[in-house]
N, C-alpha and C. Protein backbone atom coordinates (compact mmCIF):
# COMPACT_ATOMS: atom_id res chain seq x y z
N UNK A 1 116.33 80.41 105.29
CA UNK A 1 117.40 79.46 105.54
C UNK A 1 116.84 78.05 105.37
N UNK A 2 117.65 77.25 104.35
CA UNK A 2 117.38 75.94 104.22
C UNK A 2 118.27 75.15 103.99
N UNK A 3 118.18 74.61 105.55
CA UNK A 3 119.40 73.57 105.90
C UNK A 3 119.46 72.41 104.70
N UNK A 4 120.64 71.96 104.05
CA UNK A 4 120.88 71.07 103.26
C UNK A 4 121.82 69.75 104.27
N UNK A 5 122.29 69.86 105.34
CA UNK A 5 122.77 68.67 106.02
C UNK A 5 122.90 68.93 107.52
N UNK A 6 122.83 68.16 107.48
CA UNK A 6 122.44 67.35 109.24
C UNK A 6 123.16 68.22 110.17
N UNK A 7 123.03 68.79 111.56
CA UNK A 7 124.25 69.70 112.39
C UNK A 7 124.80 68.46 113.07
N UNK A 8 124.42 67.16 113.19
CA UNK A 8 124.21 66.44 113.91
C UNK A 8 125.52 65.11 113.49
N UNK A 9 125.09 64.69 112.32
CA UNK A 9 126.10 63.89 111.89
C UNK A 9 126.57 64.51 109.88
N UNK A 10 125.91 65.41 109.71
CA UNK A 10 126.83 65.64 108.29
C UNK A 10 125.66 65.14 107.22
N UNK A 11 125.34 63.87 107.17
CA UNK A 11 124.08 63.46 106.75
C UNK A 11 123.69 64.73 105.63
N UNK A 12 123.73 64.55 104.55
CA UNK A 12 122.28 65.26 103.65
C UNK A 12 121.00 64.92 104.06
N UNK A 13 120.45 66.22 104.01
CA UNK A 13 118.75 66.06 104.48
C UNK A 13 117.77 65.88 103.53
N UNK A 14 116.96 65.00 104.19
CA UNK A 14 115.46 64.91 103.47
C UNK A 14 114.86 65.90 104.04
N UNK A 15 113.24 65.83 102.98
CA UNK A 15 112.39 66.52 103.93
C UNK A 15 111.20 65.44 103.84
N UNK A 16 110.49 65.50 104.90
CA UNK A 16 109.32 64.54 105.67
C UNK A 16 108.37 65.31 105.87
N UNK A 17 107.05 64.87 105.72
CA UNK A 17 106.04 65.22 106.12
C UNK A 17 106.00 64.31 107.50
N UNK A 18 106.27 65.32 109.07
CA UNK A 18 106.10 64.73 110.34
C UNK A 18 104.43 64.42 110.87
N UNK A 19 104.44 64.13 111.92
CA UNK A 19 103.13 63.74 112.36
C UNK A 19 102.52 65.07 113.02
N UNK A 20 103.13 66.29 112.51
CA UNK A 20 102.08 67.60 112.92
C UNK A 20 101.56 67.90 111.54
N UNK A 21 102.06 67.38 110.28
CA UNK A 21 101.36 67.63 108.89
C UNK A 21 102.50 68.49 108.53
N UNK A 22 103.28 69.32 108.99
CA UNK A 22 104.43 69.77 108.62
C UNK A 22 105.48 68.83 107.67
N UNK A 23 106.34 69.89 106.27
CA UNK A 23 107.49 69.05 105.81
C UNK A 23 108.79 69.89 106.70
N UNK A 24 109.30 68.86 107.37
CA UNK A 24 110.74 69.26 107.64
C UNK A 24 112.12 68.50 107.41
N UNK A 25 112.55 69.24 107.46
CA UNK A 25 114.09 68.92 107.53
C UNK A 25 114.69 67.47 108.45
N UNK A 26 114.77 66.12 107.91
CA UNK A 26 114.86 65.19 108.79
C UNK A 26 116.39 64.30 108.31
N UNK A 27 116.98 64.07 108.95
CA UNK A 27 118.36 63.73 108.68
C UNK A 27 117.73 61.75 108.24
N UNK A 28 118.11 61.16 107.52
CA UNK A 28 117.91 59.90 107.18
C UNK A 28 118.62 59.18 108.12
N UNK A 29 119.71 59.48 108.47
CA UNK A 29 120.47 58.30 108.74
C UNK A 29 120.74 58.11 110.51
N UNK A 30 120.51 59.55 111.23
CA UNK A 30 120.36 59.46 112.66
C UNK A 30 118.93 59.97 113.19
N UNK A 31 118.25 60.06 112.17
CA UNK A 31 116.51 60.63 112.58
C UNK A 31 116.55 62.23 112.93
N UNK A 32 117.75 62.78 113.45
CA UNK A 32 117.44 64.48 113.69
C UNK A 32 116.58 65.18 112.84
N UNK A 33 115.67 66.16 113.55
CA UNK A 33 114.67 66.84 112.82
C UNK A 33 115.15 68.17 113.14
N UNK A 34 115.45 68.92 111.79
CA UNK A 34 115.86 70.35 111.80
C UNK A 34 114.54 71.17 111.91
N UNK A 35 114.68 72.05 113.12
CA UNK A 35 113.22 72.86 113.05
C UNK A 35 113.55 74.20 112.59
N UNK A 36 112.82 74.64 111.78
CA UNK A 36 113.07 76.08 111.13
C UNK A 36 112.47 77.55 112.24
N UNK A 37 113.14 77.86 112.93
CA UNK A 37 112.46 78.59 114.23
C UNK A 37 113.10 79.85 113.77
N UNK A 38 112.08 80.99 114.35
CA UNK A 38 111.82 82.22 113.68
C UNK A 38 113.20 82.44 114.47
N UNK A 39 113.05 83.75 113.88
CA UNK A 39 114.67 84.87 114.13
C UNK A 39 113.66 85.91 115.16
N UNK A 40 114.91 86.54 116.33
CA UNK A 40 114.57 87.22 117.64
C UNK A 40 114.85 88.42 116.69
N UNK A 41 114.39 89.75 117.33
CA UNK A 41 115.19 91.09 117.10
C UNK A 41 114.23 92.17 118.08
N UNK A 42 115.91 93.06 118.50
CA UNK A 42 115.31 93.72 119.50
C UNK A 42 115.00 95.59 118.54
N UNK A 43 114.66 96.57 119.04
CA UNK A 43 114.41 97.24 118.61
C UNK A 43 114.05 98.49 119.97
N UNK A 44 114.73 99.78 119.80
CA UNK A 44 114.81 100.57 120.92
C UNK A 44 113.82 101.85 120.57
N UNK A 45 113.27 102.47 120.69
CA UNK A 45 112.70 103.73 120.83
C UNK A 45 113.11 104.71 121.50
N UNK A 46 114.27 105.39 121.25
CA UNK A 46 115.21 106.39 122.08
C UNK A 46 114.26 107.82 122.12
N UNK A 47 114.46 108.28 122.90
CA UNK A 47 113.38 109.34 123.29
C UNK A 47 114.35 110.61 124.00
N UNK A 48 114.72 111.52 123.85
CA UNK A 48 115.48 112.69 123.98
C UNK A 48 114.73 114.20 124.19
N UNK A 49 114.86 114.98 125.02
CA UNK A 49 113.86 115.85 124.95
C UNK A 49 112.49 116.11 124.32
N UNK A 50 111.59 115.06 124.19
CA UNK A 50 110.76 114.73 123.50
C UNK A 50 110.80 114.40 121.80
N UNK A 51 111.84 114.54 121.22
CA UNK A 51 112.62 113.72 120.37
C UNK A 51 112.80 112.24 120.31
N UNK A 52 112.33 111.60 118.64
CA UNK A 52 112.67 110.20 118.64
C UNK A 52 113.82 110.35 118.03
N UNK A 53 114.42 109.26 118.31
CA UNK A 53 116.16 108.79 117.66
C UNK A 53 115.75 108.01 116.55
N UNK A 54 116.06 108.33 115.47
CA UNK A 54 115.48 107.59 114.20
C UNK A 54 117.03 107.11 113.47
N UNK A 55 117.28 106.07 112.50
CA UNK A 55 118.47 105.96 111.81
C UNK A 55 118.09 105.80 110.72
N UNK A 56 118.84 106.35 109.63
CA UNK A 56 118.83 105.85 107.99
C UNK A 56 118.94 104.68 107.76
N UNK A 57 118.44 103.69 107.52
CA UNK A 57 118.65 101.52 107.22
C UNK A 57 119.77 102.14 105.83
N UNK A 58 120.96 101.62 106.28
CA UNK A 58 122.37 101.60 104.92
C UNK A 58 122.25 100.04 104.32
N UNK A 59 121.30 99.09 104.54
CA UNK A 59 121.22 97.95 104.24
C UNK A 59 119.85 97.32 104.76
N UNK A 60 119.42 96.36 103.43
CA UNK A 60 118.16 95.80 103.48
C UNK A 60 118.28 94.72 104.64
N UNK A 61 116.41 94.61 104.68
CA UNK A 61 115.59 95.52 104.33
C UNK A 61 115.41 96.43 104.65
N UNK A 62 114.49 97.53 104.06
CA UNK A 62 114.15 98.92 104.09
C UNK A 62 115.65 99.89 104.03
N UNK A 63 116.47 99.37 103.16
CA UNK A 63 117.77 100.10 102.85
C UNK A 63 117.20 101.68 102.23
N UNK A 64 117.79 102.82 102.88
CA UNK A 64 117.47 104.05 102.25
C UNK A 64 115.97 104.59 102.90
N UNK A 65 115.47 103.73 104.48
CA UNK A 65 114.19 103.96 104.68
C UNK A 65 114.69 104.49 106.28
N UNK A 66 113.75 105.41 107.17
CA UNK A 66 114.22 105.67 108.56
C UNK A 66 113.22 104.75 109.45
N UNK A 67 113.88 104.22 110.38
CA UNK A 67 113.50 103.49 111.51
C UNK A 67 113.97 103.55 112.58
N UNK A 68 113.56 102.85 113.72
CA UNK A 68 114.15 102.99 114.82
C UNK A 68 115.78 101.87 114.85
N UNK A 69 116.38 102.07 116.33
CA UNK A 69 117.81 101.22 116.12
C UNK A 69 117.23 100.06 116.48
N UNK A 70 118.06 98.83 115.60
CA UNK A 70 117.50 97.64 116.34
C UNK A 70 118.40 96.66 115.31
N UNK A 71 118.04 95.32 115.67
CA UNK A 71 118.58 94.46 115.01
C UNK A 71 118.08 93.39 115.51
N UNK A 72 119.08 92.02 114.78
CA UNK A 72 118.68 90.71 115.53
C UNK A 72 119.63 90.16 116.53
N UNK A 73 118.94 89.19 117.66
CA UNK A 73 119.66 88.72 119.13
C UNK A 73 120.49 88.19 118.34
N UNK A 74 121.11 87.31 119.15
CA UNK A 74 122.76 86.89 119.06
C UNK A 74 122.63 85.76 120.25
N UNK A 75 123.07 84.46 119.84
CA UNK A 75 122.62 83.29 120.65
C UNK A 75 123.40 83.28 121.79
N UNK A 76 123.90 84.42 122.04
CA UNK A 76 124.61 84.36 123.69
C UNK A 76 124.54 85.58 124.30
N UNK A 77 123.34 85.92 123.90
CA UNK A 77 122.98 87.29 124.30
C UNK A 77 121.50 86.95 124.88
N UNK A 78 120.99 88.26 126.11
CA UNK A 78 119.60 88.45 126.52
C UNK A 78 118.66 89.37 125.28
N UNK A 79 117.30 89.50 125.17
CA UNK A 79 116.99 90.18 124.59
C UNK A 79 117.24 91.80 125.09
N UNK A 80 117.61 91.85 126.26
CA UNK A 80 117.78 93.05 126.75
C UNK A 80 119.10 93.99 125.90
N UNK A 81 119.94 92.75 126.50
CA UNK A 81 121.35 93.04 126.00
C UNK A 81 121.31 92.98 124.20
N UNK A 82 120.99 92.70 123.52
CA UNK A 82 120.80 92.81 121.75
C UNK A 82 120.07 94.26 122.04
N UNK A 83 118.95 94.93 122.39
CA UNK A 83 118.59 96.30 122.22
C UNK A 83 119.24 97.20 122.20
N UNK A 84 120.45 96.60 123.79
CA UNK A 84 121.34 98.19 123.76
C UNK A 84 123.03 97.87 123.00
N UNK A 85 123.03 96.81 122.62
CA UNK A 85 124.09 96.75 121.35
C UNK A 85 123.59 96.89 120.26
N UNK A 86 122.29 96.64 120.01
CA UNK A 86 122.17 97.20 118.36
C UNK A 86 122.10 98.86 118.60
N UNK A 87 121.19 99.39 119.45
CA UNK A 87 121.27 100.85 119.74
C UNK A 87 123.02 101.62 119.43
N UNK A 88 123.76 100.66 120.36
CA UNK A 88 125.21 101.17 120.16
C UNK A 88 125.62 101.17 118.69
N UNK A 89 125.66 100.05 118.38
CA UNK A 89 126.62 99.71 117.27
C UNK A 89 126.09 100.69 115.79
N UNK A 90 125.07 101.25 116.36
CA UNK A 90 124.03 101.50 115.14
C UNK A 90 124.18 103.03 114.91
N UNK A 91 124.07 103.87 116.59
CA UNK A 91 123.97 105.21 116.63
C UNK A 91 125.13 105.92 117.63
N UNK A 92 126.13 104.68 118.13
CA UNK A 92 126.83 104.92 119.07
C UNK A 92 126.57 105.69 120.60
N UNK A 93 124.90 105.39 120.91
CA UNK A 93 124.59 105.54 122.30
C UNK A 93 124.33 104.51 122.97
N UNK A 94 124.89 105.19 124.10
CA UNK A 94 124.34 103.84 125.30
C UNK A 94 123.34 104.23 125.77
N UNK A 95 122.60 103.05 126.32
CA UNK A 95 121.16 103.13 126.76
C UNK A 95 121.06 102.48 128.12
N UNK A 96 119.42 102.98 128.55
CA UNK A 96 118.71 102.49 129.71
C UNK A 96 117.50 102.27 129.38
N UNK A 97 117.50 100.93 128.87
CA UNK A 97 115.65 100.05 128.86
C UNK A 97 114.55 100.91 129.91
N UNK A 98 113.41 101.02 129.18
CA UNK A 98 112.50 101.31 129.81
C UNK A 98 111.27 100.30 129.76
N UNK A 99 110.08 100.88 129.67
CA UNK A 99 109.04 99.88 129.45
C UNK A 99 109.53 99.04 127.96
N UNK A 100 108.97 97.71 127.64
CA UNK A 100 108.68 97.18 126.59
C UNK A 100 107.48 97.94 125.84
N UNK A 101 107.25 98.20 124.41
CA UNK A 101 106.07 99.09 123.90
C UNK A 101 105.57 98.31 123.39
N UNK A 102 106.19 96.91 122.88
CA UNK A 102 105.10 96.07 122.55
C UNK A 102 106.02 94.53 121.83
N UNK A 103 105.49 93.60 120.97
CA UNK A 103 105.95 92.59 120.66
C UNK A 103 105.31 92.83 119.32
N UNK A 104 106.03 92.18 117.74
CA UNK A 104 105.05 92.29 116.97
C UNK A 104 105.87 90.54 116.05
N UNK A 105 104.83 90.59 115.30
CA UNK A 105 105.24 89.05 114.42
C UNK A 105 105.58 89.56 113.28
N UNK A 106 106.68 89.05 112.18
CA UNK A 106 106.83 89.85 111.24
C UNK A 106 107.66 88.55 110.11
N UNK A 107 107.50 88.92 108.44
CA UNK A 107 108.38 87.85 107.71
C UNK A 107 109.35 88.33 106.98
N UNK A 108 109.91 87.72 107.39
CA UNK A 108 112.09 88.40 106.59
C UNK A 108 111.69 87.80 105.46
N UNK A 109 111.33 88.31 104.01
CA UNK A 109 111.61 87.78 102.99
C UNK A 109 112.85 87.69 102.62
N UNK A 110 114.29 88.43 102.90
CA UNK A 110 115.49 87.97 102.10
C UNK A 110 116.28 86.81 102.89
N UNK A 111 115.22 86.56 104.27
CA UNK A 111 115.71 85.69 105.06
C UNK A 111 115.20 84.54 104.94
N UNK A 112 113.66 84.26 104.09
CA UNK A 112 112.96 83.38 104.10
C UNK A 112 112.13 82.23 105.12
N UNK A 113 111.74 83.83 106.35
CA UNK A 113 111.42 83.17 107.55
C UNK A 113 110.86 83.89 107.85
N UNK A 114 110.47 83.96 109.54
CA UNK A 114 109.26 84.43 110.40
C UNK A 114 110.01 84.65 111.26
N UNK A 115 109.97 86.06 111.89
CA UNK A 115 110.14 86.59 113.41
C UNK A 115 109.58 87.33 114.59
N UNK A 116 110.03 87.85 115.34
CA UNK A 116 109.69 88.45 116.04
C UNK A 116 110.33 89.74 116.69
N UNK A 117 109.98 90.15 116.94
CA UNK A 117 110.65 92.18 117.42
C UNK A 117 109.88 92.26 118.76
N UNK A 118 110.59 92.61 119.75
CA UNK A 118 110.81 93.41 120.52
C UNK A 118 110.89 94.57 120.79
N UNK A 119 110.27 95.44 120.74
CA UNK A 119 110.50 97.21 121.09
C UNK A 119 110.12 97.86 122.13
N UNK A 120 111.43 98.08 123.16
CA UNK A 120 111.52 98.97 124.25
C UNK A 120 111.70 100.46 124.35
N UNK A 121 111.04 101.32 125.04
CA UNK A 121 111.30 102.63 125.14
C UNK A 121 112.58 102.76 126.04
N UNK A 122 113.27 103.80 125.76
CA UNK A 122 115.18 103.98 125.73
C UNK A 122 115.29 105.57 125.97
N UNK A 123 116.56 105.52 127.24
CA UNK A 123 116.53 106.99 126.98
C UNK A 123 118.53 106.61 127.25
N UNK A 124 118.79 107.65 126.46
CA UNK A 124 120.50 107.98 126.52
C UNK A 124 120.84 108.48 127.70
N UNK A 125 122.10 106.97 127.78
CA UNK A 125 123.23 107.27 129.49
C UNK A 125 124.23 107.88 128.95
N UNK A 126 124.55 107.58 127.88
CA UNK A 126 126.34 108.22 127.44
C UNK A 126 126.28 108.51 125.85
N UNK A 127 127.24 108.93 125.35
CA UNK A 127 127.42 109.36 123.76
C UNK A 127 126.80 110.60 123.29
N UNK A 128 127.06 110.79 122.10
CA UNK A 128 126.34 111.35 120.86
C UNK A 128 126.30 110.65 119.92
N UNK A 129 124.99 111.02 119.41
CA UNK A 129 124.47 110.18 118.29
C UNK A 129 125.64 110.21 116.80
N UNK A 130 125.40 109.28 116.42
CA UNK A 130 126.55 109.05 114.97
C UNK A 130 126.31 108.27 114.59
N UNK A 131 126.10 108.28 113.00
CA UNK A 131 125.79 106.61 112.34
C UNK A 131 126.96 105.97 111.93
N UNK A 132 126.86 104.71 112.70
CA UNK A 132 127.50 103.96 112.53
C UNK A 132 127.10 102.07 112.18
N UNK A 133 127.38 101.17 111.88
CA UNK A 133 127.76 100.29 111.67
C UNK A 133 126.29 100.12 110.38
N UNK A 134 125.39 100.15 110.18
CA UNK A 134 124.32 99.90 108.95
C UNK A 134 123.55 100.84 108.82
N UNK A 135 124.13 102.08 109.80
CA UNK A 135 123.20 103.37 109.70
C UNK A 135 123.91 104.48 108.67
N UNK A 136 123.22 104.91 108.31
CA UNK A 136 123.44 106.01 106.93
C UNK A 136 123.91 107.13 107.75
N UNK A 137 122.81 107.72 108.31
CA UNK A 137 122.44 108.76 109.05
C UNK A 137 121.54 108.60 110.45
N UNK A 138 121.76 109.41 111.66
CA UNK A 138 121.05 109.34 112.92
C UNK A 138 120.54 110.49 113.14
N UNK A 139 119.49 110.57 113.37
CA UNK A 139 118.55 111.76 113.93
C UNK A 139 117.47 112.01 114.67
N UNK A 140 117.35 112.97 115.83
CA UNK A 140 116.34 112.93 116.81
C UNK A 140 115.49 113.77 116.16
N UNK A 141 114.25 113.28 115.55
CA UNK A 141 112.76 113.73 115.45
C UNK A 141 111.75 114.14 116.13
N UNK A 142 111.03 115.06 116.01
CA UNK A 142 109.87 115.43 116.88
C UNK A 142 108.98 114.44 116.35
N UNK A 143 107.79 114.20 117.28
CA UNK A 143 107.16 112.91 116.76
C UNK A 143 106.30 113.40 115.11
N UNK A 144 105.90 114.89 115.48
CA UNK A 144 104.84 115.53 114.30
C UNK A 144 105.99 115.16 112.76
N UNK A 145 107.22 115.16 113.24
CA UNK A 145 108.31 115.28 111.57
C UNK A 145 107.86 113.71 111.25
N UNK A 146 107.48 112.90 112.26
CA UNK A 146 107.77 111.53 111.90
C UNK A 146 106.45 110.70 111.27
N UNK A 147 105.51 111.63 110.86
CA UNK A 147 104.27 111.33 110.36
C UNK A 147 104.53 111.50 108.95
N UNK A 148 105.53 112.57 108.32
CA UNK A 148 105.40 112.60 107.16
C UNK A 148 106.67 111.47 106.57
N UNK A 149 107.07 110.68 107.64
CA UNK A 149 108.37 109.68 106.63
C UNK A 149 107.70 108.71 106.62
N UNK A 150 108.92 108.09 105.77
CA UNK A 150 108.37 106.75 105.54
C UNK A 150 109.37 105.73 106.12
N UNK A 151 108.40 104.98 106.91
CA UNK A 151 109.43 103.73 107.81
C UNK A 151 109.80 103.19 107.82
N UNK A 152 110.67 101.86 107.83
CA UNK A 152 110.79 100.61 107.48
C UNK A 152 110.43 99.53 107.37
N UNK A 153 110.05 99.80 109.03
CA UNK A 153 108.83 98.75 109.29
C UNK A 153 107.49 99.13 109.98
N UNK A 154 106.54 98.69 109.54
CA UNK A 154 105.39 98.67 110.20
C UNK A 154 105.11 99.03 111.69
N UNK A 155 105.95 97.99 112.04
CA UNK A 155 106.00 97.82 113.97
C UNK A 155 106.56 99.06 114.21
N UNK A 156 107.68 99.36 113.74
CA UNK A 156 108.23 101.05 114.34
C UNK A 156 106.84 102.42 114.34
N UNK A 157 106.37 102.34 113.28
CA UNK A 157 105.24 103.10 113.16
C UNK A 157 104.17 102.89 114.41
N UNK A 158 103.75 101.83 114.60
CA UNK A 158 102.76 101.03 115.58
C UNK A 158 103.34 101.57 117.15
N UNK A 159 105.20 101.51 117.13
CA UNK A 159 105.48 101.33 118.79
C UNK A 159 105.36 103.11 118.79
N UNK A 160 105.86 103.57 117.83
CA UNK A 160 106.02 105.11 117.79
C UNK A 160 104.70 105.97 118.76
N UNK A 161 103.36 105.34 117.64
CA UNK A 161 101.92 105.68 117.89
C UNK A 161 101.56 104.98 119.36
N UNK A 162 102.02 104.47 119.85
CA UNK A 162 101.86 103.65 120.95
C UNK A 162 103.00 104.79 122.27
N UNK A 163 103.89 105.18 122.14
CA UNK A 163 104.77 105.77 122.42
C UNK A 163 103.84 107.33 122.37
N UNK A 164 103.46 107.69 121.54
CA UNK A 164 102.92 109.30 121.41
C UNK A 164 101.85 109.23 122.40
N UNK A 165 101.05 108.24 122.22
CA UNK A 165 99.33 107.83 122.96
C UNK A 165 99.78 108.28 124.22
N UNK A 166 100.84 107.80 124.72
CA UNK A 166 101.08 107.31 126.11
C UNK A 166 102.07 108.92 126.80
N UNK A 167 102.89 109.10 125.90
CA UNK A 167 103.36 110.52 125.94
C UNK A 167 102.11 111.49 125.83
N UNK A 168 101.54 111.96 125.20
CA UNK A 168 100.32 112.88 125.19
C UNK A 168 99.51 112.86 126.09
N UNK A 169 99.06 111.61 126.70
CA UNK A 169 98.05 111.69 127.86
C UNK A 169 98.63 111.91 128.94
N UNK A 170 99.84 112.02 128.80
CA UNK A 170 100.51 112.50 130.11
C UNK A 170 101.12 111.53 130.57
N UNK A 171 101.21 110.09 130.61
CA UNK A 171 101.34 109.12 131.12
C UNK A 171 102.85 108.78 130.73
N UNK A 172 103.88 109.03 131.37
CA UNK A 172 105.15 109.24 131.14
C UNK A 172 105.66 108.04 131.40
N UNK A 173 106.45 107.05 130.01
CA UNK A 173 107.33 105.82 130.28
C UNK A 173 108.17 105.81 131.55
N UNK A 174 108.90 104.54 131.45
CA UNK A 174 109.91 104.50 131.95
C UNK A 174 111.25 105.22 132.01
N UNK A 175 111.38 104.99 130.62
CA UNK A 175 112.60 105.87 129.62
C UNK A 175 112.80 107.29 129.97
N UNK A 176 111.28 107.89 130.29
CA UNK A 176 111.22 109.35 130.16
C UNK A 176 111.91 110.14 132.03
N UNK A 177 112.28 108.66 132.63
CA UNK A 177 112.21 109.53 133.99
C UNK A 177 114.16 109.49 134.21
């Protein structure tokens, strides 16, 4: 995203090299400095009789790839609350947050930015699974099926293996009780 005018007064923008060595986005005519700040997204790890909840991505990135449900916050939303609406909107379950599995840094190339993910372990209060709103297909995996796919993202792979570690040694999430 590259702002071309001001939110401020309308103004077309320059860009400036500021006094952190950064070029940004600086309005000429009332001084506002547009800061380019990464994008939030939450991301759930649904866990079902020792089953992960995986969805088909019906849209980039990783369109046609399986990952966990997730998406990006929404500026009047908690990060809590974006996990269990993307979970919904995605697989049509409702959820109950468990532990956080981790935080990861990541770059939206069709977005042309930098973010961040969130991924909590999740276990189902209500529904059946169904793909819905950017999901192809929804399906609960044993973790061994989920070694031979291929993911979307990186971090899903990472919270998954992070998720098994912690499942195998016995050491039972939040989600799981």
């Amino acid at each position: 995203m590259r702002p071309n005018f001001c939110p401020q007064c309308g103004h077309a923008l320059d860009r400036r090299a500021l006094d952190d060595g950064r070029e940004r986005p600086v309005c000429p005519a009332c001084g506002f400095v547009f800061y380019l700040n990464p994008v939030i997204a939450a991301t759930v790890l649904v866990e079902r009789d020792g089953k992960i909840l995986l969805v088909l991505r019906g849209e980039n990135p990783g369109k046609g790839l399986w990952g966990l449900p997730g998406g990006f916050m929404e500026a009047d939303e908690t990060i809590e609350q974006a996990a269990a609406r993307e979970c919904l909107e995605e697989t049509g379950l409702k959820i109950a947050l468990g532990e956080t599995l981790g935080v990861w840094s990541f770059f939206h190339d069709l977005k042309n930015t930098s973010g961040v993910v969130i991924i909590y372990a999740a276990r189902v209060i209500d529904g059946e699974p169904r793909a819905a709103s950017d999901s192809l297909q929804v399906k609960f995996f044993a973790p061994a099926e989920i070694d031979a796919l291929t993911l979307a993202f990186s971090s899903h792979r990472e919270a998954i293996a992070s998720w098994k570690e912690k499942h195998v040694t016995g050491h039972k999430s939040h989600a799981s009780k």
